[in-house]
C-alpha atoms as a PDB file:
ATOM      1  CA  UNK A   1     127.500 -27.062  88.316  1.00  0.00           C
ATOM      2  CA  UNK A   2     126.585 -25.669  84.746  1.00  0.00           C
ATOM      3  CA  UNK A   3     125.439 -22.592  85.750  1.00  0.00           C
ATOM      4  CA  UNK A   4     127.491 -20.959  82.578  1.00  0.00           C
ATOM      5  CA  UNK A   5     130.420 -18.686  84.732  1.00  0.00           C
ATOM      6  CA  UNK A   6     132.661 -21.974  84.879  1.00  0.00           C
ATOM      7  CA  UNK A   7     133.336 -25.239  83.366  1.00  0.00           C
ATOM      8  CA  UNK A   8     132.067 -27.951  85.198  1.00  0.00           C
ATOM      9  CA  UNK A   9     134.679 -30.401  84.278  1.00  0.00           C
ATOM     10  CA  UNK A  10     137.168 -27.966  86.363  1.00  0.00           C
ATOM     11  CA  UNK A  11     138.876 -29.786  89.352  1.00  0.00           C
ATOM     12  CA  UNK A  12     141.316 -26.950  90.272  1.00  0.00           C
ATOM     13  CA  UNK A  13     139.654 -24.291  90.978  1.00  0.00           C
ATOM     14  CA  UNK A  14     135.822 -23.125  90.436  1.00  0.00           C
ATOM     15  CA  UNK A  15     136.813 -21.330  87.522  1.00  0.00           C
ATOM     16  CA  UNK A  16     138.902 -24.294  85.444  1.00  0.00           C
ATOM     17  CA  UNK A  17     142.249 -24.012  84.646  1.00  0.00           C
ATOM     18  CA  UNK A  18     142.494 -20.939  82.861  1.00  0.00           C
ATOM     19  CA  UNK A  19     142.270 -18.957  86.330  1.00  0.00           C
ATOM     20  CA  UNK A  20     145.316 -21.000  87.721  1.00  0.00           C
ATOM     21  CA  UNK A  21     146.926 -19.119  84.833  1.00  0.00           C
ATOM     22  CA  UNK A  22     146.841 -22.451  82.802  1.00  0.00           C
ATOM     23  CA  UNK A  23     145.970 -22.338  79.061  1.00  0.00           C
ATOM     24  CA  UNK A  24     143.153 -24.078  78.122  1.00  0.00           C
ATOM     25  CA  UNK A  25     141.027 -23.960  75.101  1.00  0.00           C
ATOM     26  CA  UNK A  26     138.721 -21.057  76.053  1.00  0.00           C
ATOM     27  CA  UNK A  27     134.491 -22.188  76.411  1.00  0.00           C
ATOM     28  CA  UNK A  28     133.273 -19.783  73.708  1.00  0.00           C
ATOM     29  CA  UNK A  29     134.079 -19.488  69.752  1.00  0.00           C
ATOM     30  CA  UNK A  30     133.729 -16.071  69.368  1.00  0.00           C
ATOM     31  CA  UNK A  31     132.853 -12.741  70.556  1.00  0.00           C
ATOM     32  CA  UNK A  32     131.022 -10.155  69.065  1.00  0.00           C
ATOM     33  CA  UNK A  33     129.288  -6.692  70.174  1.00  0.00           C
ATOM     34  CA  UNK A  34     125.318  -6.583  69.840  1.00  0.00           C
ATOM     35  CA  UNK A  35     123.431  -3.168  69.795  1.00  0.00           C
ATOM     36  CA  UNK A  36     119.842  -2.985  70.043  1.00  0.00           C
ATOM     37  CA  UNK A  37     117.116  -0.786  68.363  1.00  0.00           C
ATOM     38  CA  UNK A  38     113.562  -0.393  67.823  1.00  0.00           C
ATOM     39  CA  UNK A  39     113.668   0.775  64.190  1.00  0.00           C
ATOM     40  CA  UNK A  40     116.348  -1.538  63.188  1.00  0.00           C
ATOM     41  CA  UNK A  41     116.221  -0.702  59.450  1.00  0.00           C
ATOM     42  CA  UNK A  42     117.311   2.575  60.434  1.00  0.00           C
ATOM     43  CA  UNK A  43     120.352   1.414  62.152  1.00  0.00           C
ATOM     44  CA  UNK A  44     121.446  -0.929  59.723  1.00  0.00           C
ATOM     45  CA  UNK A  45     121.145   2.159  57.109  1.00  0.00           C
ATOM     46  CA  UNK A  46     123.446   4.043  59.584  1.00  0.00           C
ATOM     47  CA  UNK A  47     125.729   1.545  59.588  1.00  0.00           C
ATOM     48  CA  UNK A  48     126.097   0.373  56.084  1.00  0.00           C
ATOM     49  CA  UNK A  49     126.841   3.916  55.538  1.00  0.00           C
ATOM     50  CA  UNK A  50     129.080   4.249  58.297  1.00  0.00           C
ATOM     51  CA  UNK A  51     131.669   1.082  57.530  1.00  0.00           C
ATOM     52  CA  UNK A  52     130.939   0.983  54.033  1.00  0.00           C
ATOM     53  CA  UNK A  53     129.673  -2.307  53.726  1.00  0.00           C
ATOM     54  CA  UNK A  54     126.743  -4.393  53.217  1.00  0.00           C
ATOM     55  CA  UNK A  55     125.855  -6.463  56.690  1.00  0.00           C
ATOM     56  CA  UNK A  56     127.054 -10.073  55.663  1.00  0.00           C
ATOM     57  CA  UNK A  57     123.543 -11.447  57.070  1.00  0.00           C
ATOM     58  CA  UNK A  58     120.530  -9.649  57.320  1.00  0.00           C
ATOM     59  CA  UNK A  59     116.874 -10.419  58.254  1.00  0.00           C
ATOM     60  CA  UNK A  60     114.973  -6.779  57.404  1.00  0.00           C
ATOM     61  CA  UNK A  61     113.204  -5.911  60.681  1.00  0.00           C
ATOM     62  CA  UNK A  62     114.894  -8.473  63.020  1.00  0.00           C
ATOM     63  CA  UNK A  63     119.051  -9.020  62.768  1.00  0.00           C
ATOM     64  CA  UNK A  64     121.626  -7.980  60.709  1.00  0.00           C
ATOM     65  CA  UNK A  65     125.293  -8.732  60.927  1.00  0.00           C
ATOM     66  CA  UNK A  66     128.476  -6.993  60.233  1.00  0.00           C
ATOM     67  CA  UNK A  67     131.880  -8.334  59.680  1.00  0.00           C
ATOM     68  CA  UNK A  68     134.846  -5.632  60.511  1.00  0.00           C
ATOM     69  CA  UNK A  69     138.474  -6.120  61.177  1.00  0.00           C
ATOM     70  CA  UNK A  70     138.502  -7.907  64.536  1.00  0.00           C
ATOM     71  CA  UNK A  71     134.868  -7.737  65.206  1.00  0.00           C
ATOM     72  CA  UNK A  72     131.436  -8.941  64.451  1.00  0.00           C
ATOM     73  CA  UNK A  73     128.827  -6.412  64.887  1.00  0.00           C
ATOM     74  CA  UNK A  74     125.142  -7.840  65.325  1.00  0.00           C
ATOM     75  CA  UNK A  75     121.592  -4.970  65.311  1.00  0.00           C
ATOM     76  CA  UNK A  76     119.125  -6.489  66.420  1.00  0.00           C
ATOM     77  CA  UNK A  77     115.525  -5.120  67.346  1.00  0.00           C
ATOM     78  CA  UNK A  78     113.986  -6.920  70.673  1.00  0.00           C
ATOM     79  CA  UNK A  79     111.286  -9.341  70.958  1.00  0.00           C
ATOM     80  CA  UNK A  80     108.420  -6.943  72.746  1.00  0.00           C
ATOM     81  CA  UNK A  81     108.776  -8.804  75.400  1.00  0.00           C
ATOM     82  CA  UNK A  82     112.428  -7.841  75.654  1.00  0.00           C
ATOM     83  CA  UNK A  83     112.012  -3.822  75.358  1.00  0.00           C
ATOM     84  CA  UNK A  84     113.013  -2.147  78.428  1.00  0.00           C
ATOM     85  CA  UNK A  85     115.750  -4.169  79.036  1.00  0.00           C
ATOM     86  CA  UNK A  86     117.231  -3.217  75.719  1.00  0.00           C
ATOM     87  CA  UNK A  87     116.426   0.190  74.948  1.00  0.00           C
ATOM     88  CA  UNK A  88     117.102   3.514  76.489  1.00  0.00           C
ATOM     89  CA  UNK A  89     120.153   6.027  77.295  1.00  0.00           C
ATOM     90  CA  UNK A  90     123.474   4.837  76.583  1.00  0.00           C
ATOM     91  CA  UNK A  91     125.282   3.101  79.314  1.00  0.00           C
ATOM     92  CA  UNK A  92     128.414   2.634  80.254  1.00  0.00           C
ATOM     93  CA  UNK A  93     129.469   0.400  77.020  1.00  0.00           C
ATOM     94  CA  UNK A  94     130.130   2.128  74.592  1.00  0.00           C
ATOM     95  CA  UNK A  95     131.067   0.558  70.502  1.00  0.00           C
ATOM     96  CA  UNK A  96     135.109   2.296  69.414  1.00  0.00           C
ATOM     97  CA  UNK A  97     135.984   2.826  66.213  1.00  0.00           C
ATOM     98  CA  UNK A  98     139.969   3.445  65.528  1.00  0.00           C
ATOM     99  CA  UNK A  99     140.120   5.773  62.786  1.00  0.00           C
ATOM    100  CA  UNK A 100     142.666   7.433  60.771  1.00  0.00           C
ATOM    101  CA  UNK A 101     141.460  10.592  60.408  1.00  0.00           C
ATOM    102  CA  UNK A 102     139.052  12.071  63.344  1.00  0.00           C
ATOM    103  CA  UNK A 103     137.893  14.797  61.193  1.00  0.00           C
ATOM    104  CA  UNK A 104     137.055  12.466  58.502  1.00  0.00           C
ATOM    105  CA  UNK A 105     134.782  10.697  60.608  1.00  0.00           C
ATOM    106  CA  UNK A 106     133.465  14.072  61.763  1.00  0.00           C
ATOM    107  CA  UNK A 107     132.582  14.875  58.187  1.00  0.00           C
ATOM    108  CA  UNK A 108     130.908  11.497  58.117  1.00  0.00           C
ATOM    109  CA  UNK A 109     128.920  11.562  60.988  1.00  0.00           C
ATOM    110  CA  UNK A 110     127.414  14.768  59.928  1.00  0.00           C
ATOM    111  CA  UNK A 111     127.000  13.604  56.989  1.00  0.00           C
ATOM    112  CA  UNK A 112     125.203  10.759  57.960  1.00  0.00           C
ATOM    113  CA  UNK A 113     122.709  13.355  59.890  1.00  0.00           C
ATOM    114  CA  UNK A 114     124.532  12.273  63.559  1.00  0.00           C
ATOM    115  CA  UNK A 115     126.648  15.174  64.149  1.00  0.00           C
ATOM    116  CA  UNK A 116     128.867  14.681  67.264  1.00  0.00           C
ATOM    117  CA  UNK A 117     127.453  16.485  70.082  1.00  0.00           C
ATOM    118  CA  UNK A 118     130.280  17.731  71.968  1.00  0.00           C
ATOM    119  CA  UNK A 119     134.374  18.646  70.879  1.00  0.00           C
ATOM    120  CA  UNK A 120     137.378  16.354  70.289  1.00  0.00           C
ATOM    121  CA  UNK A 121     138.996  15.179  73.538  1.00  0.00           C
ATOM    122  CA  UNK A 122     142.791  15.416  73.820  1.00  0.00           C
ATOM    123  CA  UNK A 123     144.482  12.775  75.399  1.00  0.00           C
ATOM    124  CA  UNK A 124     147.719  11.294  75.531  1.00  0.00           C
ATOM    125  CA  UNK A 125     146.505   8.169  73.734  1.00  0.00           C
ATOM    126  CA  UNK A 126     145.451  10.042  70.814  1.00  0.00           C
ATOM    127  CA  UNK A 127     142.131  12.367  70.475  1.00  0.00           C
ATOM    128  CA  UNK A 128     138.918  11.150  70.110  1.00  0.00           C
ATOM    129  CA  UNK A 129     134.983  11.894  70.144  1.00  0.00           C
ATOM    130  CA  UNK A 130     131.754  11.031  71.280  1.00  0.00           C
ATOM    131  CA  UNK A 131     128.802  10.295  69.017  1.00  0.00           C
ATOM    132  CA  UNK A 132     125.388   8.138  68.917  1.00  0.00           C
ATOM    133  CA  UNK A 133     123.850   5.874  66.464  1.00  0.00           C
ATOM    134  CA  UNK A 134     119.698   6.665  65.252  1.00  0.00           C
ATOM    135  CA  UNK A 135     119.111   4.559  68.627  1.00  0.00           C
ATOM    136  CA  UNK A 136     121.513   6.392  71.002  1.00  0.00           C
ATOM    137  CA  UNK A 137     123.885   3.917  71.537  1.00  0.00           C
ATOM    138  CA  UNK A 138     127.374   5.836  72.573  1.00  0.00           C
ATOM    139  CA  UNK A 139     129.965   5.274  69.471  1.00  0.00           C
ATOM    140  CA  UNK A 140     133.888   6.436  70.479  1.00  0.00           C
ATOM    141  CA  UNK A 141     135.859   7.437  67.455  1.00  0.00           C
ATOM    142  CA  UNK A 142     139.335   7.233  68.364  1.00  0.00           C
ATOM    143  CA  UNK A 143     142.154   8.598  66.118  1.00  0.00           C
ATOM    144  CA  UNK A 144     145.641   7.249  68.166  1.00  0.00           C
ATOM    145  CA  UNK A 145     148.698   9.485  68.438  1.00  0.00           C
ATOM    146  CA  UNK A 146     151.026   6.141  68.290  1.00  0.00           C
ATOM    147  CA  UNK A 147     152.356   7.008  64.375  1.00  0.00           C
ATOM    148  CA  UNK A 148     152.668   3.113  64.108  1.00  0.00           C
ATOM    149  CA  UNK A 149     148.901   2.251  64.420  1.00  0.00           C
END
């Protein structure tokens, strides 16, 4: 069937093995978060700033990619064609950072001219806050209560 949701070599179940709680070798490589924005040299600015690193590929205007602990982060700016489905209001998706400090990332996000908006939220996983990136995608800074990570 091919229709990309399920390997067509599966003769278990429409899903393949993995569902049947078998291991199997999974059907991607990798995974790795993509945000969008229109003035993508902007964002990649924000971002070098932000994690302190040079993107590790980087076509000005187009794509730029960042490697992080556990994660590949990709900007990209949409083909015109492509617009409205990528830009506007955050959605429910939001990019997390864990952090050590939360008011150290409070310092830098002022800093970097993208105060958060609203106050720390206390939870029993730790505290966190709520910020956006120069195209309003939601960031989560997370600062965990576990004293082991």
């Amino acid at each position: 069937m091919g229709n990309g949701h399920y390997r067509s070599d599966a003769k278990t179940s429409p899903e393949g093995d993995w569902a049947m709680g078998n291991t199997c070798e999974p059907f991607f490589k990798e995974a790795f978060a993509t945000l969008a924005g229109e003035h993508l040299d902007n964002l990649v600015e924000f971002y070098q700033a932000l994690l302190g690193r040079s993107p590790q590929s980087y076509v000005p205007g187009h794509y730029a990619e960042f490697a992080l602990p556990g994660l590949k982060l990709a900007l990209f700016k949409p083909n015109a064609n492509q617009r409205e489905e990528f830009i506007g209001t955050a959605a429910s998706m939001s990019l997390c950072l864990e952090v050590k400090d939360l008011k150290d990332a409070i310092a830098m996000l002022r800093a970097l001219g993208h105060p958060p908006p609203g106050n720390i939220i206390y939870a029993s996983h730790g505290q966190e806050i709520y910020a956006y990136d120069p195209a309003g995608n939601r960031l989560i800074f997370h600062e965990s209560s576990n004293p082991f990570g």
